[in-house]
N, C-alpha and C. Protein backbone atom coordinates (compact mmCIF):
# COMPACT_ATOMS: atom_id res chain seq x y z
N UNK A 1 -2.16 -15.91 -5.68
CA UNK A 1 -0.86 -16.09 -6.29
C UNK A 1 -0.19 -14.74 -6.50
N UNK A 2 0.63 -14.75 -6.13
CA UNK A 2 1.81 -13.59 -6.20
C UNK A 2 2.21 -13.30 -7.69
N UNK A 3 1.91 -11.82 -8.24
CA UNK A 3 2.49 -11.64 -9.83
C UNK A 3 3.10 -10.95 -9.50
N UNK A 4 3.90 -10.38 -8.47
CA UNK A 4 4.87 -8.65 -8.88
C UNK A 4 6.14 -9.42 -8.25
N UNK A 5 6.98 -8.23 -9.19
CA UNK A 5 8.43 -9.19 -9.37
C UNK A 5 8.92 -8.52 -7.80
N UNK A 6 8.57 -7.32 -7.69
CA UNK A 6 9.42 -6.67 -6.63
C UNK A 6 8.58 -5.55 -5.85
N UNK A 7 8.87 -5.44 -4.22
CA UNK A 7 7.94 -4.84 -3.72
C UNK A 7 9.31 -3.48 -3.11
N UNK A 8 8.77 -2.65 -3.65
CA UNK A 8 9.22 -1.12 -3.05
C UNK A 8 8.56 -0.76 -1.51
N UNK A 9 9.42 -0.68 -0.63
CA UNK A 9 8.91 -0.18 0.50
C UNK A 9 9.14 1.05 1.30
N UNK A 10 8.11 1.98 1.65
CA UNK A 10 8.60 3.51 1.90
C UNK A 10 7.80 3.50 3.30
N UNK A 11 8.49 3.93 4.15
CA UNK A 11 8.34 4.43 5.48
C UNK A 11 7.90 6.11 5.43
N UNK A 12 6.98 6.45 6.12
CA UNK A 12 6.90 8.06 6.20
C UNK A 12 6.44 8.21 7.47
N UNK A 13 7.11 9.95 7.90
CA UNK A 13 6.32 10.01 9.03
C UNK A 13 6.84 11.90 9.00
N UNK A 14 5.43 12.18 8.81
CA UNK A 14 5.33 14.06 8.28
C UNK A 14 6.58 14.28 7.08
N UNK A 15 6.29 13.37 6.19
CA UNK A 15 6.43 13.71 4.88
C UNK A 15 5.60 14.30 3.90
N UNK A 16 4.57 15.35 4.53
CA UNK A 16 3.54 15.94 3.38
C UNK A 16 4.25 16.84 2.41
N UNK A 17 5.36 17.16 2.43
CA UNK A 17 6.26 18.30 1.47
C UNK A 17 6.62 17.39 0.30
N UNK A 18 6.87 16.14 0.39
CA UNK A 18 7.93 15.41 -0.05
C UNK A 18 7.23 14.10 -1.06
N UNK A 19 6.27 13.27 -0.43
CA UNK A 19 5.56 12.29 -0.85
C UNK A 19 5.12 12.18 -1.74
N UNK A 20 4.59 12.85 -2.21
CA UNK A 20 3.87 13.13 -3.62
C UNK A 20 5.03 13.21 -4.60
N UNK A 21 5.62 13.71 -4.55
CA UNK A 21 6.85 13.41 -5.76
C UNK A 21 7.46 12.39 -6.00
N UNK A 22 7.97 11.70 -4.41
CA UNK A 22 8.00 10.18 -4.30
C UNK A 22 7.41 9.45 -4.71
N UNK A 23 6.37 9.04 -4.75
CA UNK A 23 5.30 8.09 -5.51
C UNK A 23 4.96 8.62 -6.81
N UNK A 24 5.06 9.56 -7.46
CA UNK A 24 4.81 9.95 -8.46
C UNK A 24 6.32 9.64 -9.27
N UNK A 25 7.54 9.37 -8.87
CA UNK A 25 8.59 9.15 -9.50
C UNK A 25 8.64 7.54 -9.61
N UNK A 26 7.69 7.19 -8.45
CA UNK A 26 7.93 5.78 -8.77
C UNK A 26 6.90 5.25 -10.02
N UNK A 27 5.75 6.01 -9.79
CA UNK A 27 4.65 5.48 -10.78
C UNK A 27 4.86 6.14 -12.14
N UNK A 28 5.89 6.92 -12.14
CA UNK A 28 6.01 7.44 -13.59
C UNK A 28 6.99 6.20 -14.50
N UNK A 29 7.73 5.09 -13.65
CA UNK A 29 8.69 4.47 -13.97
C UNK A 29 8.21 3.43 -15.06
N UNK A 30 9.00 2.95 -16.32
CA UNK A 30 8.26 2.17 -17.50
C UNK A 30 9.06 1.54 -16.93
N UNK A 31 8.53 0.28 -16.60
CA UNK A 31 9.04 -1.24 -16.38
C UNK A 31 8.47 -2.31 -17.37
N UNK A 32 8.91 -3.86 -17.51
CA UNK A 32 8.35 -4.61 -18.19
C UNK A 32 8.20 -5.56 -16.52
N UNK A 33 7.74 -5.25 -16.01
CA UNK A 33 7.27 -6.20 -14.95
C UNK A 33 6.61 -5.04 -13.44
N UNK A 34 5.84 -6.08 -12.83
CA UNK A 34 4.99 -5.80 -11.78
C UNK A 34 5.54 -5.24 -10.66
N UNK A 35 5.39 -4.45 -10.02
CA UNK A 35 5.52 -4.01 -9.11
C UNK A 35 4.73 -3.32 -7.92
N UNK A 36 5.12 -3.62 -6.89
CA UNK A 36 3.67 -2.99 -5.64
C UNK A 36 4.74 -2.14 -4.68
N UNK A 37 4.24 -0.82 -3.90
CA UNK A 37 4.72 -0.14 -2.79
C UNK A 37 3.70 -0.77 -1.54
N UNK A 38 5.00 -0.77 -1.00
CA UNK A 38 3.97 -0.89 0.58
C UNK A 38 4.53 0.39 1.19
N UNK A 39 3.77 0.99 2.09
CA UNK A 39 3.96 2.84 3.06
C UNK A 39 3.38 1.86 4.06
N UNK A 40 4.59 2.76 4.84
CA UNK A 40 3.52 2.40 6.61
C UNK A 40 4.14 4.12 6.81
N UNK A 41 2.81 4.51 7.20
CA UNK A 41 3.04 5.66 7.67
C UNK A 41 3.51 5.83 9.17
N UNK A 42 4.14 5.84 9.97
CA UNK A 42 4.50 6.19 10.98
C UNK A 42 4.25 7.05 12.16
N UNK A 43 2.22 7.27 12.05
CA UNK A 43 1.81 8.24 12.68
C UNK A 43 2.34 9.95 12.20
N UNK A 44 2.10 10.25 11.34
CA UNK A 44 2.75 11.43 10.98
C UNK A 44 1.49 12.07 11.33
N UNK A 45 1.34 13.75 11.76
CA UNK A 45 0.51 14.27 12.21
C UNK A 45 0.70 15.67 11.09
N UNK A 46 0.90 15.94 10.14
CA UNK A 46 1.11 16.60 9.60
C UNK A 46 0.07 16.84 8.11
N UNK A 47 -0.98 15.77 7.71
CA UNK A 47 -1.39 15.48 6.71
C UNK A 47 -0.89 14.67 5.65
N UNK A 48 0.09 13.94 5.64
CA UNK A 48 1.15 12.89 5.15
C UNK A 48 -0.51 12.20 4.66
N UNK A 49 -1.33 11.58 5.86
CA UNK A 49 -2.19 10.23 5.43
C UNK A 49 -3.07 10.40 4.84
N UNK A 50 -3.31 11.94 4.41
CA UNK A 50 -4.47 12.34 3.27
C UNK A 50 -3.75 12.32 2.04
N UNK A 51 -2.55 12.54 1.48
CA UNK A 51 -2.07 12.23 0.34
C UNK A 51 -1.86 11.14 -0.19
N UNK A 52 -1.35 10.05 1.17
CA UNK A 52 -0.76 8.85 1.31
C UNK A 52 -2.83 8.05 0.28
N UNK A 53 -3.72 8.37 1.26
CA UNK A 53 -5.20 8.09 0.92
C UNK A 53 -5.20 8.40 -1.04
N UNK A 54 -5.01 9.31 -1.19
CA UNK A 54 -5.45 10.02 -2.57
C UNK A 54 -4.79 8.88 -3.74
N UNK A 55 -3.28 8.85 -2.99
CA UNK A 55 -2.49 7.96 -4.40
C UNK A 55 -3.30 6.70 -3.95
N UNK A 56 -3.56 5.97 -3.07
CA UNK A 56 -4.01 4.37 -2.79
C UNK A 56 -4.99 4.16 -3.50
N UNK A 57 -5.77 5.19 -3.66
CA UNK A 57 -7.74 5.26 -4.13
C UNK A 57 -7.11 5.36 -5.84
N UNK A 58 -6.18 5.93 -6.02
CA UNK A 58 -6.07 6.27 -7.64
C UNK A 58 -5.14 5.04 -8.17
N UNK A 59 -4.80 4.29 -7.07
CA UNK A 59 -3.37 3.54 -8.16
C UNK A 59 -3.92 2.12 -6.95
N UNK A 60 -5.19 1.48 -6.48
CA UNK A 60 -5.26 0.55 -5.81
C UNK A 60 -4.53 -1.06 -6.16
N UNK A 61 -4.26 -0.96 -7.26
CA UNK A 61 -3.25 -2.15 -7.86
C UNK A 61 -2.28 -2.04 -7.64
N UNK A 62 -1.41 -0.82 -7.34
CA UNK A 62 0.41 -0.67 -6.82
C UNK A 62 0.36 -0.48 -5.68
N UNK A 63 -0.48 0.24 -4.53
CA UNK A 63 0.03 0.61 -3.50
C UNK A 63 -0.92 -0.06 -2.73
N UNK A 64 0.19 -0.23 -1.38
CA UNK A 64 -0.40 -1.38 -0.21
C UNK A 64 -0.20 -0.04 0.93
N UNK A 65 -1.72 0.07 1.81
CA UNK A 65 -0.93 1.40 2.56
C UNK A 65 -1.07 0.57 4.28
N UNK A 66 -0.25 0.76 5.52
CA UNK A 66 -0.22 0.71 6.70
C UNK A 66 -0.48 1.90 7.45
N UNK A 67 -0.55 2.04 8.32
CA UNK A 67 -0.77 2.96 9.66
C UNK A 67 -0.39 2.44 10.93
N UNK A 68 0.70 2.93 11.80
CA UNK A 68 1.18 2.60 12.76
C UNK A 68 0.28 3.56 13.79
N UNK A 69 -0.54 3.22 14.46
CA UNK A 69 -1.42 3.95 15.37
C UNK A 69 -0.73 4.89 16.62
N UNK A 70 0.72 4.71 16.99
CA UNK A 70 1.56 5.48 17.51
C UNK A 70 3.00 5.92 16.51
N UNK A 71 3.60 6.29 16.94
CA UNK A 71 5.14 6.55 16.42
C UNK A 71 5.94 5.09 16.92
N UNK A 72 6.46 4.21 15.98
CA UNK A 72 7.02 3.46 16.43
C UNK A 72 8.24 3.28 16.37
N UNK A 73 8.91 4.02 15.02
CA UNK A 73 10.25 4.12 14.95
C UNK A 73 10.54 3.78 13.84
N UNK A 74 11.52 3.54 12.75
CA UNK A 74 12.34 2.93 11.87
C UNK A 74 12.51 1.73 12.22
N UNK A 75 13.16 0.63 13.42
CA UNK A 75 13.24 -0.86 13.51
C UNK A 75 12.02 -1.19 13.55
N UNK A 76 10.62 -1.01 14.30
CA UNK A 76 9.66 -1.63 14.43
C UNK A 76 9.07 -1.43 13.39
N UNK A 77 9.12 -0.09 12.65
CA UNK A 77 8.54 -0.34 11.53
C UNK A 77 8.86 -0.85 10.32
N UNK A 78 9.73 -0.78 9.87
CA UNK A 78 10.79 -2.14 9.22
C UNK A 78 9.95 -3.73 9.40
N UNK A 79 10.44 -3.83 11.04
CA UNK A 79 9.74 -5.38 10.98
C UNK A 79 8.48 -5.41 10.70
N UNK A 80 7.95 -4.58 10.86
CA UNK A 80 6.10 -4.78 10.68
C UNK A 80 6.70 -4.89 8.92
N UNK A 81 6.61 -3.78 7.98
CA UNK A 81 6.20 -3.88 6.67
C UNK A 81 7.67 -5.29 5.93
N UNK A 82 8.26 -5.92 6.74
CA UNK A 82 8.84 -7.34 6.57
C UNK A 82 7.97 -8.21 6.69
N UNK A 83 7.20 -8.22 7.29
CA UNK A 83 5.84 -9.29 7.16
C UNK A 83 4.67 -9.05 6.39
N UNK A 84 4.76 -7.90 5.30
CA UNK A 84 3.85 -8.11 4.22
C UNK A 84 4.73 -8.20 2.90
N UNK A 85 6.38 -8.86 2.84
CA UNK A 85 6.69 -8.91 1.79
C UNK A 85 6.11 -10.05 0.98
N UNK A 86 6.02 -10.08 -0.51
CA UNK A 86 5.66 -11.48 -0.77
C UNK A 86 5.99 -11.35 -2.64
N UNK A 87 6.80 -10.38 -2.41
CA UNK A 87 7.73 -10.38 -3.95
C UNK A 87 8.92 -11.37 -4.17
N UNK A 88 9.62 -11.24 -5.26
CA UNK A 88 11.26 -12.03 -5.16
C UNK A 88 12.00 -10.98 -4.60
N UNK A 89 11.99 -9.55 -5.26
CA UNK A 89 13.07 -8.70 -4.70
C UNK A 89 12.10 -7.86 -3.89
N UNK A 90 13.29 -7.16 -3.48
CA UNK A 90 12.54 -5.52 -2.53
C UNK A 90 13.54 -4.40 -2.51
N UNK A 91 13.25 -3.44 -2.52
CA UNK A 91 13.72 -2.02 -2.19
C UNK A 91 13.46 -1.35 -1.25
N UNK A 92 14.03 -0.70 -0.90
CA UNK A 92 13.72 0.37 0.44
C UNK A 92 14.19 1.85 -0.37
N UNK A 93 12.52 2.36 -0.05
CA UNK A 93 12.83 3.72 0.16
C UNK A 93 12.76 5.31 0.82
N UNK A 94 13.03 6.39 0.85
CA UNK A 94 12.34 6.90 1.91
C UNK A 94 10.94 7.81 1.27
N UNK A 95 10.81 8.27 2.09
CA UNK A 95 9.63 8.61 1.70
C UNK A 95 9.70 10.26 0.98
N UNK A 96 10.91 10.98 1.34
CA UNK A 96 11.54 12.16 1.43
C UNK A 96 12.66 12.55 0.42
């Protein structure tokens, strides 16, 4: 059964400068309701998926993580993380 009101979704791809502040602005946020991130990383070759790893292992109740095994783009990756929504609302954000 589905409890989170709304699913935040962030695309990255060689966002290692940037990410960590991102998710840390989201998880600093006081809400009175549930919320989950889904990341599909976008093949970033930069170390993006060792940070992306660190927050998942520390916060495994908010964050949902993907891996696109090539570079696929912004539309394909869109539709991929559209088929793990399963909130009422959603957000898009970047990762940057």
């Amino acid at each position: 059964m589905n409890n989170h009101l709304i699913d935040i979704l962030i695309l990255t791809h060689n966002h290692k400068k940037f990410i960590a502040n991102c998710l840390d602005t989201i998880l600093d946020q006081k809400t009175n309701f549930i919320f989950k991130i889904l990341i599909l990383d976008d093949f970033s070759n930069d170390g993006t998926n060792d940070i992306l790893e660190k927050y998942k292992y520390n916060h495994k109740d908010k964050i949902e993580l993907y891996y696109n095994e090539t570079n696929q783009g912004v539309i394909k990756s869109v539709k991929y993380l559209a088929t793990k929504l399963k909130s009422k609302y959603i957000t898009f954000l970047d990762g940057d």
